[in-house]
C-alpha atoms as a PDB file:
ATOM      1  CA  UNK A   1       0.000   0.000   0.000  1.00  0.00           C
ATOM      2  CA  UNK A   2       2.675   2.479   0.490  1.00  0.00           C
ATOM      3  CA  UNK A   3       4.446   1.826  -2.825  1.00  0.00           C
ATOM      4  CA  UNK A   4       1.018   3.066  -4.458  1.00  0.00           C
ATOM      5  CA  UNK A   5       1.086   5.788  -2.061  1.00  0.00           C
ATOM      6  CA  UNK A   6       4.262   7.100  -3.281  1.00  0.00           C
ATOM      7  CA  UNK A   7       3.634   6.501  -6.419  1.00  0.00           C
ATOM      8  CA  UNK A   8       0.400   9.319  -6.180  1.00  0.00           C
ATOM      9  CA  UNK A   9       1.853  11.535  -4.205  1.00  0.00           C
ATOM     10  CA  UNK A  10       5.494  11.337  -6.872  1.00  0.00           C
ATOM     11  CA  UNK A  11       2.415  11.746  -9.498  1.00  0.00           C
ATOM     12  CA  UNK A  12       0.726  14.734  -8.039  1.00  0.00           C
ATOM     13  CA  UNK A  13       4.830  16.842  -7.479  1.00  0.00           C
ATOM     14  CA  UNK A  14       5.233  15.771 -11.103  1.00  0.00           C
ATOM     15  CA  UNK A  15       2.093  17.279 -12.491  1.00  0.00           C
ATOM     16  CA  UNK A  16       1.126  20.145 -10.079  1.00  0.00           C
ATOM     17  CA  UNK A  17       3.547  21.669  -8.379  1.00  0.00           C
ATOM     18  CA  UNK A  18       6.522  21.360 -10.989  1.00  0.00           C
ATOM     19  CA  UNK A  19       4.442  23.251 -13.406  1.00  0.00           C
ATOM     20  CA  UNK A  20       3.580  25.572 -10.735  1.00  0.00           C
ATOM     21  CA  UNK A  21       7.466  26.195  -9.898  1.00  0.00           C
ATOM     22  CA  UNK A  22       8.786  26.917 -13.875  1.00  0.00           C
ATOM     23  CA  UNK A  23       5.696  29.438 -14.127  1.00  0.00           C
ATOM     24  CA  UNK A  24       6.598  31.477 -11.066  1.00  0.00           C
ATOM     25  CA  UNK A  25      10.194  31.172 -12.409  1.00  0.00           C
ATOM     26  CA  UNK A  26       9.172  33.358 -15.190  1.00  0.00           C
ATOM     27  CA  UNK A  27       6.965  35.581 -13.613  1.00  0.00           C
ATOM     28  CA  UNK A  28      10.090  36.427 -12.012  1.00  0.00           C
ATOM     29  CA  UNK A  29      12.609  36.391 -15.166  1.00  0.00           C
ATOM     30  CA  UNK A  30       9.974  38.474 -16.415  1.00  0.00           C
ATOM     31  CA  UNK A  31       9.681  40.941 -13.357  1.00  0.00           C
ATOM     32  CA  UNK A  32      14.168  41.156 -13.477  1.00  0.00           C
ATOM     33  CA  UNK A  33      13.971  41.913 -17.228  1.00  0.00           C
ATOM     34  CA  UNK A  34      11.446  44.742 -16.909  1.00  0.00           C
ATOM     35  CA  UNK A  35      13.136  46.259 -14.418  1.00  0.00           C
ATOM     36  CA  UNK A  36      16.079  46.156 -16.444  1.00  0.00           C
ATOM     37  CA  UNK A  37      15.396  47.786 -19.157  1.00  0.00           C
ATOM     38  CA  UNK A  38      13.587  50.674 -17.838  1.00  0.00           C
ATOM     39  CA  UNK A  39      14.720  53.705 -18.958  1.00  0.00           C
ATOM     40  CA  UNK A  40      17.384  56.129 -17.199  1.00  0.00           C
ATOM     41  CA  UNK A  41      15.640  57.803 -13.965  1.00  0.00           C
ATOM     42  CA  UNK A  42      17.051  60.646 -12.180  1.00  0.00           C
ATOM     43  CA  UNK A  43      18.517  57.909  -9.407  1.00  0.00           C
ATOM     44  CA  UNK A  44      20.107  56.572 -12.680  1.00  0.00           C
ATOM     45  CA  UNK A  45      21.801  60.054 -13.621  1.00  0.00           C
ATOM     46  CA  UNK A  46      25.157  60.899 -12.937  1.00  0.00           C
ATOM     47  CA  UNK A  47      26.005  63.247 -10.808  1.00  0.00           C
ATOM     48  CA  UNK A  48      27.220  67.043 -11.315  1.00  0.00           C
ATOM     49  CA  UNK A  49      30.582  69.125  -9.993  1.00  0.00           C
ATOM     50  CA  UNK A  50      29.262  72.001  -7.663  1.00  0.00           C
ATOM     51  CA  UNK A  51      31.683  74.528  -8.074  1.00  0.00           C
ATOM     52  CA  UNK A  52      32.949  75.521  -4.160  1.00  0.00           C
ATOM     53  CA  UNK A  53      34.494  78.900  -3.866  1.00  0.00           C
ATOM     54  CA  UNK A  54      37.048  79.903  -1.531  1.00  0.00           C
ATOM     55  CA  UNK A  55      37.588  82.673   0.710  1.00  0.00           C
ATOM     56  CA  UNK A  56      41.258  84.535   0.647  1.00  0.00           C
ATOM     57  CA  UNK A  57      42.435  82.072   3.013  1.00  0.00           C
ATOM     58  CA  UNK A  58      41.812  78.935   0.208  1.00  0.00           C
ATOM     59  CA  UNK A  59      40.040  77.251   3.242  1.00  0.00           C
ATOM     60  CA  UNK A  60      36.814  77.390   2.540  1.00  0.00           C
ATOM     61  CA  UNK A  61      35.525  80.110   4.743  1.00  0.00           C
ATOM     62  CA  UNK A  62      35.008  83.622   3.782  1.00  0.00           C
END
């Protein structure tokens, strides 16, 4: 009786929750892809220079 048992339950991973596995798989290739190829943001931007200027002293302070 238990060899039939494992051979249902090895029958119901095989066709239910395999499936089940690959498609959330892709949902999540599929997620990671759009994500990365969204275009530029400001986040994505480099950053400028600010120009600092200097007291007489060259120190920073006026």
């Amino acid at each position: 009786m238990a060899l039939v048992g494992g051979a249902i339950v090895s029958q119901f991973i095989t066709v239910y929750i395999t499936p089940a596995i690959y498609l959330y798989m892709q949902s999540l290739s599929d997620l990671l892809a759009s994500r990365k190829s969204k275009p530029a943001t400001d986040v994505d931007k480099p950053l400028r220079a600010i120009p600092v200027t200097m007291g007489a002293g060259g120190n920073g302070e006026e």
